[in-house]
PDB file of N, CA and C in Angstrom:
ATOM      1  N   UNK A   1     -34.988-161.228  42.690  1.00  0.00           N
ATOM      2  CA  UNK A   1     -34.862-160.331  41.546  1.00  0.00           C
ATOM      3  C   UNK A   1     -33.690-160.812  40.683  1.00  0.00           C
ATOM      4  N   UNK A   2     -33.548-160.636  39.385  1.00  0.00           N
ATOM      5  CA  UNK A   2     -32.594-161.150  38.418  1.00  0.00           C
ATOM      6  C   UNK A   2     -31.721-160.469  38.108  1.00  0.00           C
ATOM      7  N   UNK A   3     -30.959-160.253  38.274  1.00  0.00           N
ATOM      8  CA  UNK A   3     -29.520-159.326  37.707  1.00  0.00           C
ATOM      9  C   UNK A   3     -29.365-159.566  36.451  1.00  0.00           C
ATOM     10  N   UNK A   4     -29.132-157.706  36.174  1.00  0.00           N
ATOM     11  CA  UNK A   4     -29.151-157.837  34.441  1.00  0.00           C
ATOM     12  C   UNK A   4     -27.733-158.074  34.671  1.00  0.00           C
ATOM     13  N   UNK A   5     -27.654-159.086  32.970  1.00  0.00           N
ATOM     14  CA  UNK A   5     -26.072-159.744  32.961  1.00  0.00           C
ATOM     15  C   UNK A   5     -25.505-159.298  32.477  1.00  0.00           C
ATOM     16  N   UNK A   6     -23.964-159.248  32.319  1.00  0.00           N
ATOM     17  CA  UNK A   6     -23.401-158.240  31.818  1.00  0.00           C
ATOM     18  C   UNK A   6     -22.884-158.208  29.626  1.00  0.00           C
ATOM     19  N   UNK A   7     -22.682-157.420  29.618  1.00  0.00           N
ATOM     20  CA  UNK A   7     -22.420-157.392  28.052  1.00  0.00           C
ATOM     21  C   UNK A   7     -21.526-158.115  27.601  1.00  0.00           C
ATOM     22  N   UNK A   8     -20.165-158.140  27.993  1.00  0.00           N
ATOM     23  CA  UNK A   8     -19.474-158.771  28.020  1.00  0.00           C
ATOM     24  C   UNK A   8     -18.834-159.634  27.027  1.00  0.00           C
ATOM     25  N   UNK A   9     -18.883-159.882  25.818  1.00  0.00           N
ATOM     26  CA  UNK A   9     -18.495-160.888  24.802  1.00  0.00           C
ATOM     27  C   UNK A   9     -16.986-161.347  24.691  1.00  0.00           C
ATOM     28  N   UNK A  10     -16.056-160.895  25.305  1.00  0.00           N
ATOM     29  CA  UNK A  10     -14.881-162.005  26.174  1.00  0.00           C
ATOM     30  C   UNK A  10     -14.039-161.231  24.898  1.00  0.00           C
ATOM     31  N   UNK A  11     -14.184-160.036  24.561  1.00  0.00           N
ATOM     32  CA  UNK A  11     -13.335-159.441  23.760  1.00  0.00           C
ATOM     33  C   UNK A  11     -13.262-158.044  23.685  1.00  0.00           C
ATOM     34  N   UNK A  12     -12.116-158.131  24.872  1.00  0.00           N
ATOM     35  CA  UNK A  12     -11.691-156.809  25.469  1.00  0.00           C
ATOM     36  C   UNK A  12     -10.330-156.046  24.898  1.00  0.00           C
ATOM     37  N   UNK A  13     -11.008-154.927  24.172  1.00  0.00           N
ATOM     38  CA  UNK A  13     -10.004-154.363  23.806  1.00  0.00           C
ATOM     39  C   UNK A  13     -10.960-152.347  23.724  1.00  0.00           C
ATOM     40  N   UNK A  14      -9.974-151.679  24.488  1.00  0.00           N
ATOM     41  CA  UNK A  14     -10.343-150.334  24.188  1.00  0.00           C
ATOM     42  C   UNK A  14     -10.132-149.364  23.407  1.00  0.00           C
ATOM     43  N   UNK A  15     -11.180-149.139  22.355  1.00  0.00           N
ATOM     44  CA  UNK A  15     -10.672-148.589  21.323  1.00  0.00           C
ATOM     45  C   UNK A  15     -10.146-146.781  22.125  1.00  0.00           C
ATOM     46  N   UNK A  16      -8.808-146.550  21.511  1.00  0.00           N
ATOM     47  CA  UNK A  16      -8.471-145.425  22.162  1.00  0.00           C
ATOM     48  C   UNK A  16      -9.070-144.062  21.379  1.00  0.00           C
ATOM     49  N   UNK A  17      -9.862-144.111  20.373  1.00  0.00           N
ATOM     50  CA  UNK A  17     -10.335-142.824  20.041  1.00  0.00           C
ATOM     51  C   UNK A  17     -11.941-142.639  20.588  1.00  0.00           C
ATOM     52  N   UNK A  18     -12.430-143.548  21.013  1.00  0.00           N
ATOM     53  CA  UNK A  18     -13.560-143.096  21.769  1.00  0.00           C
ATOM     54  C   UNK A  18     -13.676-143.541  23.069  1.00  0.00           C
ATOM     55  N   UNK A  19     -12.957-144.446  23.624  1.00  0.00           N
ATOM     56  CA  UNK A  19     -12.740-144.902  25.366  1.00  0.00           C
ATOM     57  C   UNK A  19     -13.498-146.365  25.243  1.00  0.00           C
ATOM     58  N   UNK A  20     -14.256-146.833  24.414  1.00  0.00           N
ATOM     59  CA  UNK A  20     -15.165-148.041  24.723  1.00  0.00           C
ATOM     60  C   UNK A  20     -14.425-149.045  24.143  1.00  0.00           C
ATOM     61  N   UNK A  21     -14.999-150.257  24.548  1.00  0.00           N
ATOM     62  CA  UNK A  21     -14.588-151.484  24.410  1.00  0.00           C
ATOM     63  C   UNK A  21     -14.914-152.004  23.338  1.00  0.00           C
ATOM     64  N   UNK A  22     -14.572-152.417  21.767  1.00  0.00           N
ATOM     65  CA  UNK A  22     -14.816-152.754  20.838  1.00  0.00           C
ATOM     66  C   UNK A  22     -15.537-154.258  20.987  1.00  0.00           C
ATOM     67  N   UNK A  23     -15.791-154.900  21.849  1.00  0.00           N
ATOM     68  CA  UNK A  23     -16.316-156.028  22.160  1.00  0.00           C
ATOM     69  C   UNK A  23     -17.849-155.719  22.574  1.00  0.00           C
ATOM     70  N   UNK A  24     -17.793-154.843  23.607  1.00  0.00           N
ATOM     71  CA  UNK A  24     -19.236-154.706  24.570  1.00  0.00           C
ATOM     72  C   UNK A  24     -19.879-153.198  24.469  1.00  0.00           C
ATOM     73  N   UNK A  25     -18.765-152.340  23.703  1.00  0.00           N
ATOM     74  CA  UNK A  25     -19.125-150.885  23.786  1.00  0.00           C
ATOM     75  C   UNK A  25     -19.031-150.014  25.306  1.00  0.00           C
ATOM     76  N   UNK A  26     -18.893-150.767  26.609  1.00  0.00           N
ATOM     77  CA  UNK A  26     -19.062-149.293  28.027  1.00  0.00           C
ATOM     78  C   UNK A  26     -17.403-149.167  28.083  1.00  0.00           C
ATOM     79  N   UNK A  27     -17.410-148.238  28.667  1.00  0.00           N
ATOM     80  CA  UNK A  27     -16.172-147.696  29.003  1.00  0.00           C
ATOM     81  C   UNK A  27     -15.250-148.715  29.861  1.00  0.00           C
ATOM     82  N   UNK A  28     -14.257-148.170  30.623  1.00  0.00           N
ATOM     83  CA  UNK A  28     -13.161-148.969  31.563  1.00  0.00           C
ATOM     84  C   UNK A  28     -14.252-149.060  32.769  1.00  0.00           C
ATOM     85  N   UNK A  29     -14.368-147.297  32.975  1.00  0.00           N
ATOM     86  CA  UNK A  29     -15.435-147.847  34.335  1.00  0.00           C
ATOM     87  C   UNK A  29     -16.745-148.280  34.515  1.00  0.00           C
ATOM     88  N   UNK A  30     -17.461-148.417  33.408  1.00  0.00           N
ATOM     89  CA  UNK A  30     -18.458-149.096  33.198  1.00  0.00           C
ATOM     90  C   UNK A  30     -18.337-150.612  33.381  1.00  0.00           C
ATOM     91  N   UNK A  31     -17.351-150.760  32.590  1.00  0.00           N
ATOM     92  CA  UNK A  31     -16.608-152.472  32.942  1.00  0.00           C
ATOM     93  C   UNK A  31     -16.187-152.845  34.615  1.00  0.00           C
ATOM     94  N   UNK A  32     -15.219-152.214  35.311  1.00  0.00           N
ATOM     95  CA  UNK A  32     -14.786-151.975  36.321  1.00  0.00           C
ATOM     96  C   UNK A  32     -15.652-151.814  37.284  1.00  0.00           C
ATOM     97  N   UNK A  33     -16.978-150.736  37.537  1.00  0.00           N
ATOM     98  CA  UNK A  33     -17.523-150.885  38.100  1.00  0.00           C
ATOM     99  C   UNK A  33     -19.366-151.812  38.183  1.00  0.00           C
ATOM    100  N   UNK A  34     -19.209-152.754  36.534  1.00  0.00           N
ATOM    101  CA  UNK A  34     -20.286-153.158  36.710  1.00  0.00           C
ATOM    102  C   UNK A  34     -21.014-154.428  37.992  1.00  0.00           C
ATOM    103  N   UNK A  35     -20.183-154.815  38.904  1.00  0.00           N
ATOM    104  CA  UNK A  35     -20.570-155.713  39.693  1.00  0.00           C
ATOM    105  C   UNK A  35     -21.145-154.711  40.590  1.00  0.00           C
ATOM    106  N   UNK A  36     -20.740-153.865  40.980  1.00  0.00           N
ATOM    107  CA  UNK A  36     -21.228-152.757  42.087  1.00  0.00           C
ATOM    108  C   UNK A  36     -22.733-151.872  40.917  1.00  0.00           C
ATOM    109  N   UNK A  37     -22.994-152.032  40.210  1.00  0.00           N
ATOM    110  CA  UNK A  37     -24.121-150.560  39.647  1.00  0.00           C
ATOM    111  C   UNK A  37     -25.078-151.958  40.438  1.00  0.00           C
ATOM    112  N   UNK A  38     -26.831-150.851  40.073  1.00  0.00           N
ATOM    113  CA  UNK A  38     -28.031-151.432  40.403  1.00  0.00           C
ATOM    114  C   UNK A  38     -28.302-151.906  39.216  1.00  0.00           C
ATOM    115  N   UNK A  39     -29.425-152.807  39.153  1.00  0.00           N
ATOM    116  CA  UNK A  39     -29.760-153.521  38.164  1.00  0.00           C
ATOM    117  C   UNK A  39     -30.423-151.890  37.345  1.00  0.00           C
ATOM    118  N   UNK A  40     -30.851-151.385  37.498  1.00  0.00           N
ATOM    119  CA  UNK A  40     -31.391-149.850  37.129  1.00  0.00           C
ATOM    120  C   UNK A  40     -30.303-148.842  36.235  1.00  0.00           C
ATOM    121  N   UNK A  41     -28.861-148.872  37.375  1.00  0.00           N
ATOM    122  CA  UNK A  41     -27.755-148.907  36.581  1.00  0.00           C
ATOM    123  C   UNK A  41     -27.044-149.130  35.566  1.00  0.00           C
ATOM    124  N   UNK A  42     -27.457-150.266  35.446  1.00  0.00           N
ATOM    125  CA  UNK A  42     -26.963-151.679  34.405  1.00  0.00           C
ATOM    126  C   UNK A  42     -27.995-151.077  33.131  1.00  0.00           C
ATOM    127  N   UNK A  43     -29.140-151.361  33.213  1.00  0.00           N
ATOM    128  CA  UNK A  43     -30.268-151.059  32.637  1.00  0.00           C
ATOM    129  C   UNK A  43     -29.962-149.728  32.155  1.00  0.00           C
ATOM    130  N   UNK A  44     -29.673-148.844  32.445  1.00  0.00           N
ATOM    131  CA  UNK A  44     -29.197-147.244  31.990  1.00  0.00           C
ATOM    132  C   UNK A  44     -27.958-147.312  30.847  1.00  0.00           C
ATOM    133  N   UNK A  45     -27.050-148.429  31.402  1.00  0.00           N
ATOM    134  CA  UNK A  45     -25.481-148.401  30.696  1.00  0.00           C
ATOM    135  C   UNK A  45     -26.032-149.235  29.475  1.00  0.00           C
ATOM    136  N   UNK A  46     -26.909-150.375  29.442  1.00  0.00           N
ATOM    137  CA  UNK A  46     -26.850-151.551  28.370  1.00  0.00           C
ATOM    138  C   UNK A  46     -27.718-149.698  27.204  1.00  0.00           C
ATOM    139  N   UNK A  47     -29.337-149.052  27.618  1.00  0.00           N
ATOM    140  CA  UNK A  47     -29.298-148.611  26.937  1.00  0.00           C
ATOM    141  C   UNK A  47     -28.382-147.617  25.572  1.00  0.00           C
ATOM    142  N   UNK A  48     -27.608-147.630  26.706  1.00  0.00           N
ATOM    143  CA  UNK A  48     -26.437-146.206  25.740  1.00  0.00           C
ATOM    144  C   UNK A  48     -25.667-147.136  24.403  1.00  0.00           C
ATOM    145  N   UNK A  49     -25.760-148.776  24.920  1.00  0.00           N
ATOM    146  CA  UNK A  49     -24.368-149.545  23.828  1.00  0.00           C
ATOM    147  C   UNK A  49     -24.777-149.319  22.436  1.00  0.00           C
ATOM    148  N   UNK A  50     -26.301-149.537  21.997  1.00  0.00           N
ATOM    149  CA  UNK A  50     -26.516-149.304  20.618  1.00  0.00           C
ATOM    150  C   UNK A  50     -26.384-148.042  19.851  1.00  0.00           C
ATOM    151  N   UNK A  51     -26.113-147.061  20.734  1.00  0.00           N
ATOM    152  CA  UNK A  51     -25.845-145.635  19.914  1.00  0.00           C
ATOM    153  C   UNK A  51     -24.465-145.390  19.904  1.00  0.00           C
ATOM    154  N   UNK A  52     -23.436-146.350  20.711  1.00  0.00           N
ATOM    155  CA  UNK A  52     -22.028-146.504  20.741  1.00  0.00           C
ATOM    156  C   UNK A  52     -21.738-147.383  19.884  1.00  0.00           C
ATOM    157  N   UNK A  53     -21.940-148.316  19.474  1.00  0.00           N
ATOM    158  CA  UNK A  53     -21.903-149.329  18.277  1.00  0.00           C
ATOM    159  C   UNK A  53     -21.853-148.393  16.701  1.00  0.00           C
ATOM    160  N   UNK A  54     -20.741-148.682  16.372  1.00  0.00           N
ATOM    161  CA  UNK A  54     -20.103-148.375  14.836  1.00  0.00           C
ATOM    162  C   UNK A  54     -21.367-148.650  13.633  1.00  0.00           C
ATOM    163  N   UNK A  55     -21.781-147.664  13.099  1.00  0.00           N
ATOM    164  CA  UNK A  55     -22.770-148.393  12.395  1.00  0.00           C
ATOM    165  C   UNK A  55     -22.484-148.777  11.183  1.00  0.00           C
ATOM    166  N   UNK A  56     -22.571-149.762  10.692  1.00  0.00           N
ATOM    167  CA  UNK A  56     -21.929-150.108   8.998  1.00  0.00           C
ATOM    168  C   UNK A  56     -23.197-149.990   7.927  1.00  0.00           C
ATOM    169  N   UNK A  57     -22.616-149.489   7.105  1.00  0.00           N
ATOM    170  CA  UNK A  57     -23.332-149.008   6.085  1.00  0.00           C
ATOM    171  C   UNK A  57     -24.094-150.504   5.456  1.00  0.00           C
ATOM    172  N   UNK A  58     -25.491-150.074   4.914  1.00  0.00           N
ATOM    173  CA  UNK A  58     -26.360-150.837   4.561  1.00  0.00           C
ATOM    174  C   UNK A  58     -25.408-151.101   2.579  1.00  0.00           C
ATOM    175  N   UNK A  59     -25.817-152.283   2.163  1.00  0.00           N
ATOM    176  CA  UNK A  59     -25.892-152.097   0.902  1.00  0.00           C
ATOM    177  C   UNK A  59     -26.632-152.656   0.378  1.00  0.00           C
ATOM    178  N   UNK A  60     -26.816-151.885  -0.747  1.00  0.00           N
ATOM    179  CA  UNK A  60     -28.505-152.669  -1.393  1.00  0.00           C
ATOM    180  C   UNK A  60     -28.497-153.577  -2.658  1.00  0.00           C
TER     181      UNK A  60
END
């Protein structure tokens, strides 16, 4: 079975007004504990990053 990989983009910094990582979006313990979740786990946390992601305005 393949392990989902992690988010990770090597730019770790936590933004302190919402707890997430301005690089990957999961939290400390999302980060911290991602070697230990199930791939199911993983799969649960990657869904949540795109509704945590800053959205920038379109311009037309």
């Amino acid at each position: 079975m393949t392990t989902v990989p992690s988010p990770c983009i090597n730019w770790c910094d936590i933004n302190p007004e919402n707890g997430y990582c301005r690089g990957c979006y999961r939290t400390l313990t999302e980060i911290a504990d991602w070697s230990d979740l199930t791939n199911i786990e993983k799969l649960e946390v990657c869904a949540q990053l795109p509704s945590r992601k800053p959205q920038v305005p379109q311009h037309n």
